[in-house]
N, C-alpha and C. Protein backbone atom coordinates (compact mmCIF):
# COMPACT_ATOMS: atom_id res chain seq x y z
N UNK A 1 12.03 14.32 -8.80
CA UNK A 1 11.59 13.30 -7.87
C UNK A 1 12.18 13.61 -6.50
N UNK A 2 11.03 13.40 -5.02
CA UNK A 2 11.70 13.76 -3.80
C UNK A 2 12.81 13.01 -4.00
N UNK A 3 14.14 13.28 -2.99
CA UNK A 3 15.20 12.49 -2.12
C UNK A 3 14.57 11.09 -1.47
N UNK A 4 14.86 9.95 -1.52
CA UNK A 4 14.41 9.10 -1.02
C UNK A 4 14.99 8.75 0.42
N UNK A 5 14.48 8.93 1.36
CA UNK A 5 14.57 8.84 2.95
C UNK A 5 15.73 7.71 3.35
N UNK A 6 16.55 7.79 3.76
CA UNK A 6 17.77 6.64 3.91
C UNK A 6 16.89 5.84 5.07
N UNK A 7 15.19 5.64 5.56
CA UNK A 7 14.86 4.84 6.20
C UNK A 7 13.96 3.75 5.33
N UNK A 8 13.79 4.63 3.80
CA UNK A 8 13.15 3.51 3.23
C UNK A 8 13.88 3.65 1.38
N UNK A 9 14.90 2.97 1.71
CA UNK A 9 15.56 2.91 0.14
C UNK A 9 15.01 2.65 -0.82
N UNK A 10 15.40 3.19 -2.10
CA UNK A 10 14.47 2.26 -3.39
C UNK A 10 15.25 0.98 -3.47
N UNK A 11 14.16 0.26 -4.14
CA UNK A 11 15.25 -0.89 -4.60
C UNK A 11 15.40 -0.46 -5.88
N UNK A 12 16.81 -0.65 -6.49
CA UNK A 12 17.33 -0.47 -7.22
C UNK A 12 17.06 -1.48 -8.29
N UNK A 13 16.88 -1.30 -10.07
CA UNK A 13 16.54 -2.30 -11.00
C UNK A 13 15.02 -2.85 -11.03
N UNK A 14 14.24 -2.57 -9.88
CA UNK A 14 12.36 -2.74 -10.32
C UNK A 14 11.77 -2.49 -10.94
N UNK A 15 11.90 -0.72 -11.03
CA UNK A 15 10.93 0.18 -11.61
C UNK A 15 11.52 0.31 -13.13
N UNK A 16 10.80 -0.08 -14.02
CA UNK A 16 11.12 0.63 -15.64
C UNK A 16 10.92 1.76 -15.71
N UNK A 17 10.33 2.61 -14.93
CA UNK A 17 9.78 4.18 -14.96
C UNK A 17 10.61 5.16 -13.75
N UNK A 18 11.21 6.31 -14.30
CA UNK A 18 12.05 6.90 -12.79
C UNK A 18 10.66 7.49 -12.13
N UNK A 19 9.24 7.46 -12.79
CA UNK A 19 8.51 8.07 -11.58
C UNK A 19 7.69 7.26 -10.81
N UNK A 20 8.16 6.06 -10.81
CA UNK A 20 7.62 5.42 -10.04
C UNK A 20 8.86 4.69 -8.78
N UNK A 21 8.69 4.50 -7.39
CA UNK A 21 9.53 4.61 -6.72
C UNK A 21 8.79 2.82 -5.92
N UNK A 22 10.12 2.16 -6.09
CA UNK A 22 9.65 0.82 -5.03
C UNK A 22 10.33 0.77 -4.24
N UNK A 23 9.50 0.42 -2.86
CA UNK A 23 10.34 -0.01 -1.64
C UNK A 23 10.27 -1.13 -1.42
N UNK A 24 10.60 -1.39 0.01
CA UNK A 24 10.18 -2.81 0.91
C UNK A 24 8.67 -2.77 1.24
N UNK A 25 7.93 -3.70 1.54
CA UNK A 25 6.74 -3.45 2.70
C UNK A 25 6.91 -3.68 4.02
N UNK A 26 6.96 -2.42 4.27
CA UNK A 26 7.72 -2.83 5.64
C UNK A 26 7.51 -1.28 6.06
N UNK A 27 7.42 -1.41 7.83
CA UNK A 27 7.15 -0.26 8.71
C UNK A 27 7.22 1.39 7.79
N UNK A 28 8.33 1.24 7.16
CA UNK A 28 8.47 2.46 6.50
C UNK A 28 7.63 3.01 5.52
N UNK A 29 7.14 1.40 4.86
CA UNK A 29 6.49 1.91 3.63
C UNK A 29 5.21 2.73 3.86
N UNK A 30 4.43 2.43 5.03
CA UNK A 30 3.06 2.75 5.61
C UNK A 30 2.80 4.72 5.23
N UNK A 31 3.87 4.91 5.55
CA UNK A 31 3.63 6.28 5.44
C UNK A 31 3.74 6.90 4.14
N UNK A 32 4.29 6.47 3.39
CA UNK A 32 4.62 6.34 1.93
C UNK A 32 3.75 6.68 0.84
N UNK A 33 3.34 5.08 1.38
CA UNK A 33 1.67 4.62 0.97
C UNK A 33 0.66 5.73 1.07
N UNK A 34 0.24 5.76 2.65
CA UNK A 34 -0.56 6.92 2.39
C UNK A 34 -0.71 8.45 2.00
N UNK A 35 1.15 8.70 1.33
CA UNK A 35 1.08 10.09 0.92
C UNK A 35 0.61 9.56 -0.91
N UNK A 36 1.41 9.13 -1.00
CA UNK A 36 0.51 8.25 -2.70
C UNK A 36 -0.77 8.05 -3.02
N UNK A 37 -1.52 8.00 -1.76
CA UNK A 37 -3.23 7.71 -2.29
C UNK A 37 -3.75 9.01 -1.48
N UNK A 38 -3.00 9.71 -0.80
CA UNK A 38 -3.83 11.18 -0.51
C UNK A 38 -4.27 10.96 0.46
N UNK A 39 -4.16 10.33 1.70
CA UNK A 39 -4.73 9.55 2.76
C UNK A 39 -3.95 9.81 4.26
N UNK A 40 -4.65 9.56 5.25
CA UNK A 40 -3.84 9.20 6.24
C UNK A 40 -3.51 8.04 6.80
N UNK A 41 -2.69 7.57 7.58
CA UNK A 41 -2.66 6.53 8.15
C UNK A 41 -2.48 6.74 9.45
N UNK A 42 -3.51 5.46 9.97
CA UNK A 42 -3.34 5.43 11.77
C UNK A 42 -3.60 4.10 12.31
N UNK A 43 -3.28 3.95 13.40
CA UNK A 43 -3.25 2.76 13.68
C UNK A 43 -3.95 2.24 13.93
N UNK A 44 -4.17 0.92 13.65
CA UNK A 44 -5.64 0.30 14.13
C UNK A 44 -5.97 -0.16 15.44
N UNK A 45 -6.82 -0.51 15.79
CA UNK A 45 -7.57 -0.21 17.30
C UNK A 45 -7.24 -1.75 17.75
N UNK A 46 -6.08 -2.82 16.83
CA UNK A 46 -6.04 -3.81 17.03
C UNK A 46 -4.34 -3.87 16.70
N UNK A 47 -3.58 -4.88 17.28
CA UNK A 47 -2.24 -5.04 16.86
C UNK A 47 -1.94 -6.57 16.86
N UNK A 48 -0.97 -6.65 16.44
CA UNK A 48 -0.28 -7.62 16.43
C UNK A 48 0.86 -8.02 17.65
N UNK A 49 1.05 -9.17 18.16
CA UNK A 49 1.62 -9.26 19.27
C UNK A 49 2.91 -8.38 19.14
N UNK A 50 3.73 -8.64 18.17
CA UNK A 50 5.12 -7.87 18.04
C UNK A 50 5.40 -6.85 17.12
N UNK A 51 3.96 -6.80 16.44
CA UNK A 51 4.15 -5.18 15.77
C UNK A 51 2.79 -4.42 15.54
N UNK A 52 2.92 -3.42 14.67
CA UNK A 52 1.36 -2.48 14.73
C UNK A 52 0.96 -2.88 13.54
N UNK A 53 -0.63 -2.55 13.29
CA UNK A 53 -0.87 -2.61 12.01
C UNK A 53 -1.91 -1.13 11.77
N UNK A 54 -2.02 -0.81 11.17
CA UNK A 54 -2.14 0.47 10.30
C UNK A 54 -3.31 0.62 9.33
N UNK A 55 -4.01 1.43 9.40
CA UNK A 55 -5.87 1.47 8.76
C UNK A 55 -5.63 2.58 8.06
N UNK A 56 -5.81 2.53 6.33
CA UNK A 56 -6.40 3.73 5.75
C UNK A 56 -7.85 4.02 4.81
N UNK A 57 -8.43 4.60 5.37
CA UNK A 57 -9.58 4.77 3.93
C UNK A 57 -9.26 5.67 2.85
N UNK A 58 -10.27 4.87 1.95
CA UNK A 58 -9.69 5.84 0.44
C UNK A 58 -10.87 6.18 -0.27
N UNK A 59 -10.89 7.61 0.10
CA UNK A 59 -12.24 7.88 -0.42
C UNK A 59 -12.68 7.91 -2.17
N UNK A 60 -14.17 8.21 -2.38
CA UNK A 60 -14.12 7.50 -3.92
C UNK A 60 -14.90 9.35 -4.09
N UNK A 61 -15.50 8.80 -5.00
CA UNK A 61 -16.22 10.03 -5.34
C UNK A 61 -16.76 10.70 -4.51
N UNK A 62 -17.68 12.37 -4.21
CA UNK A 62 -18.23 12.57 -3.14
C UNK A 62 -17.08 12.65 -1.94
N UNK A 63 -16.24 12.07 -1.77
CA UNK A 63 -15.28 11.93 -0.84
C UNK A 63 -16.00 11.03 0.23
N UNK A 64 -16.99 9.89 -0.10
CA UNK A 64 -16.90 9.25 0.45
C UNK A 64 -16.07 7.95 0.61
N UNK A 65 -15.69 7.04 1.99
CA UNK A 65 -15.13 6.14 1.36
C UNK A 65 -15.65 5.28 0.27
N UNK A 66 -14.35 4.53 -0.09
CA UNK A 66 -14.62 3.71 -1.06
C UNK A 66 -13.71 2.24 -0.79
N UNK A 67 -12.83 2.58 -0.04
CA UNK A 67 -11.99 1.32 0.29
C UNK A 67 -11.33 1.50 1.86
N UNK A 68 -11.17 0.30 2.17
CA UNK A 68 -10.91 0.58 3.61
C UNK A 68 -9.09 -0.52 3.60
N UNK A 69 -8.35 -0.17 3.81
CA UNK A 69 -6.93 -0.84 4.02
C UNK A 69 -6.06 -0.99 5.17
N UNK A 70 -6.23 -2.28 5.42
CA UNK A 70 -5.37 -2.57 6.68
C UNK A 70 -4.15 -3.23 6.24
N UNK A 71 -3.23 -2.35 6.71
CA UNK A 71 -1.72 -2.88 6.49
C UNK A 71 -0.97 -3.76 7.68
N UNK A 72 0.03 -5.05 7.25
CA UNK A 72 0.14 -5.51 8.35
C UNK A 72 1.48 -5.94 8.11
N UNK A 73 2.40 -4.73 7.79
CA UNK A 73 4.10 -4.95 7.84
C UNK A 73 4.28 -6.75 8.62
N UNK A 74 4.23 -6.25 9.45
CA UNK A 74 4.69 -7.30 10.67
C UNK A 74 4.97 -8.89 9.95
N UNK A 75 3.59 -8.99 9.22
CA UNK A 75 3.30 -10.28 8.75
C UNK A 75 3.36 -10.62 7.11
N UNK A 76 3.61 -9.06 6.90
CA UNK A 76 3.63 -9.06 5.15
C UNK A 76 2.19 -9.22 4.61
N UNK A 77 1.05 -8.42 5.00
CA UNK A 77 -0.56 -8.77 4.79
C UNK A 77 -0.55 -7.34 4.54
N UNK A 78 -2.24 -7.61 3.17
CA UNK A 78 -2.86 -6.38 3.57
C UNK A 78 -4.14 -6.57 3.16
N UNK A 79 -5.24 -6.23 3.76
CA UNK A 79 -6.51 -6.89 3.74
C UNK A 79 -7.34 -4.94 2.85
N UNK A 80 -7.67 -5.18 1.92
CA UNK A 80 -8.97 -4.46 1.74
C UNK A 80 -10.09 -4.52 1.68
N UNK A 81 -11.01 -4.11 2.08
CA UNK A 81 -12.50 -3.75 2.20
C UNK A 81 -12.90 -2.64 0.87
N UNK A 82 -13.72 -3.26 -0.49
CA UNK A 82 -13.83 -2.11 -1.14
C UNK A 82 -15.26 -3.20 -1.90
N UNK A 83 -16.91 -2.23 -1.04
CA UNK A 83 -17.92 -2.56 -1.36
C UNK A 83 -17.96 -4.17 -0.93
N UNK A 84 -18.87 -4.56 -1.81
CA UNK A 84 -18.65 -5.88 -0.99
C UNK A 84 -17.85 -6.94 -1.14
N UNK A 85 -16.92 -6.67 -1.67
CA UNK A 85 -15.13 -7.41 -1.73
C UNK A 85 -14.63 -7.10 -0.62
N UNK A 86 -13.93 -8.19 -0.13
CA UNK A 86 -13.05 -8.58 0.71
C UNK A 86 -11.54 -9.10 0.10
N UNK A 87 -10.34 -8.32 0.29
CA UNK A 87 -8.99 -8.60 -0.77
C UNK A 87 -8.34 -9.14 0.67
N UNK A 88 -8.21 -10.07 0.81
CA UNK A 88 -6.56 -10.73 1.86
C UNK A 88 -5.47 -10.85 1.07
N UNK A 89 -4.70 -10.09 0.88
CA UNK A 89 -2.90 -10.47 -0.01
C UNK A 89 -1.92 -10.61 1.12
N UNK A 90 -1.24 -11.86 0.84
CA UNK A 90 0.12 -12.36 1.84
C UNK A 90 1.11 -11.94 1.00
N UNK A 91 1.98 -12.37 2.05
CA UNK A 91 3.86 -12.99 1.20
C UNK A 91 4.17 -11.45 0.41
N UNK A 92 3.62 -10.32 0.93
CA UNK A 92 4.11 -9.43 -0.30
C UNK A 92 5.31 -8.88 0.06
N UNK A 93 6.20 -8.34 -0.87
CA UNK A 93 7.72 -8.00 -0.68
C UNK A 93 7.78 -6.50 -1.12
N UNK A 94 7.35 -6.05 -1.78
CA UNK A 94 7.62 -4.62 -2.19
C UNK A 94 6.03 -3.87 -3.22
N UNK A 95 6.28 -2.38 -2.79
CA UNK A 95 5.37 -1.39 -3.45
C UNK A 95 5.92 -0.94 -4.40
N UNK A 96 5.13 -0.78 -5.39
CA UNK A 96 5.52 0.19 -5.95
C UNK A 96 4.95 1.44 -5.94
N UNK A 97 5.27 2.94 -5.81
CA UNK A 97 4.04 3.93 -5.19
C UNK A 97 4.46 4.68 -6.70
N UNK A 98 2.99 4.87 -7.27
CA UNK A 98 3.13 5.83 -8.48
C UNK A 98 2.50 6.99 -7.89
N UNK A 99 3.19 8.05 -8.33
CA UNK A 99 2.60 9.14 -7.17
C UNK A 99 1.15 9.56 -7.91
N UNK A 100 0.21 10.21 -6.66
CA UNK A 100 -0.83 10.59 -7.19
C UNK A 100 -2.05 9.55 -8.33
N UNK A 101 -1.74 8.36 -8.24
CA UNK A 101 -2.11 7.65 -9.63
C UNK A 101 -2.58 6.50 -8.60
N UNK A 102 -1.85 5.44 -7.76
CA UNK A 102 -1.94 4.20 -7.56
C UNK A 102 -0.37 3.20 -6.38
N UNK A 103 -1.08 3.11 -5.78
CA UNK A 103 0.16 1.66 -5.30
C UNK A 103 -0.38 0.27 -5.66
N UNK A 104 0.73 -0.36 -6.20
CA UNK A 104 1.25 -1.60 -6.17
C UNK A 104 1.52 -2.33 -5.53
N UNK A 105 1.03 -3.44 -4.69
CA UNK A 105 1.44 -4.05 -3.68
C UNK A 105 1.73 -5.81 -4.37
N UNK A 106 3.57 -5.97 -4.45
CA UNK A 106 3.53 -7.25 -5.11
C UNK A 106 4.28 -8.31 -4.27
N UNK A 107 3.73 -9.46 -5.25
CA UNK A 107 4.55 -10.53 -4.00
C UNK A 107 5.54 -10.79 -5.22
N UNK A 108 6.68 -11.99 -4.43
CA UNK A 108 7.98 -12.25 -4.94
C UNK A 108 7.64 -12.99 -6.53
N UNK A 109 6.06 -14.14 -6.48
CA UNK A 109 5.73 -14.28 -7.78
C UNK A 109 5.19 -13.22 -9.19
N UNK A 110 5.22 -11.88 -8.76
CA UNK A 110 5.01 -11.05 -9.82
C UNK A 110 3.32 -10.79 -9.80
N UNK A 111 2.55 -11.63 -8.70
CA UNK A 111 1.14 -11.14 -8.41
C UNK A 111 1.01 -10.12 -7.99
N UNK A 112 -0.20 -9.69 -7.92
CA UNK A 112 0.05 -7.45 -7.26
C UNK A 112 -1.74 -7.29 -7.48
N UNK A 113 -1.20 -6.54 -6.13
CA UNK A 113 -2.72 -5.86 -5.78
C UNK A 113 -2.56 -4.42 -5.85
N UNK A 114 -3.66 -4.09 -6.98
CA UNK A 114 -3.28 -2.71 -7.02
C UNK A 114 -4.52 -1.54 -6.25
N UNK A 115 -4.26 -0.52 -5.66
CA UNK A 115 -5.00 0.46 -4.84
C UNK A 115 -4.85 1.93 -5.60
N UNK A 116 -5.79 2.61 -5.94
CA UNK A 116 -5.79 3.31 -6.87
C UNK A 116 -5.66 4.30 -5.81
N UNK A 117 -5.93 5.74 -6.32
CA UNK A 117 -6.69 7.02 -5.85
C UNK A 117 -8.00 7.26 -6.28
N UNK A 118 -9.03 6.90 -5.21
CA UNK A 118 -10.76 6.99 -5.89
C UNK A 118 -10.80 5.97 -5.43
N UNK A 119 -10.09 4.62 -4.89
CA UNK A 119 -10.58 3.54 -4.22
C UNK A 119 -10.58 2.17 -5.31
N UNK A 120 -10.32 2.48 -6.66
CA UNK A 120 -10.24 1.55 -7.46
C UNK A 120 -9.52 0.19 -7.36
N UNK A 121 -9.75 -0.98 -7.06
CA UNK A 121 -8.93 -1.73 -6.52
C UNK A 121 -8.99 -2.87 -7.53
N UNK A 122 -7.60 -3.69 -7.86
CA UNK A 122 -7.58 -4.60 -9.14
C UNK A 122 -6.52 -5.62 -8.50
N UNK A 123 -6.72 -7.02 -8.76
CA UNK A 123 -5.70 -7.97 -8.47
C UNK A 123 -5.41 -8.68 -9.68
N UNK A 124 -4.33 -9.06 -9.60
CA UNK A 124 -3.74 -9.57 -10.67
C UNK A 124 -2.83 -10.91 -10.11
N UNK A 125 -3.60 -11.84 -10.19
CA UNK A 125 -2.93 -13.31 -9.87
C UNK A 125 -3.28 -14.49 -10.38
């Protein structure tokens, strides 16, 4: 498993699995994120008064998209676009990034939005 970046620590006691790695959601995680789903991230053409927020697509088959993800550290949000679903998730506290497979995006009640690789997207609340 990489070295984990002393800008985005694991939390320690989350993960039952050593290959899966959880952080905060937070500025750091953004980049994280999009090495986990194979993606880039950039910023969106819109911000937030006191911080950025961050756009990735995730392509599906064909390599077209399939999901569109706006991350919004700042406020603890992350809105997906996948077909004609619309996902708004608040209040979230930590990822979990399984590499190559999927992120986890959960809140402090144990709800979680999950973002695959291929665009597969599942909530659980």
């Amino acid at each position: 498993m990489p070295e984990t970046p002393a800008s985005a620590p694991p939390i320690d006691g989350l993960s039952r699995n050593p290959r899966i790695r959880t952080v905060p959601f937070d500025m750091t995680a953004v980049e994280l994120i999009a090495q986990c789903l194979g993606v880039e991230a950039s910023l969106a053409p819109f911000r937030l008064p006191s911080s950025a927020v961050w756009q990735m697509m995730v392509p599906g088959s064909g390599g077209r998209p399939q999901a569109m993800l706006t991350l919004w550290p700042g406020i603890r949000r992350i809105d997906v676009i996948a077909g004609p679903a619309t996902i708004v998730f608040t209040d979230l506290r930590n990822v979990d990034l399984v590499p190559e497979v999927e992120v986890q995006f959960r809140r402090a009640n144990r709800e979680l939005l999950i973002v695959a690789r291929g665009g597969k997207v599942i909530v659980r609340a």
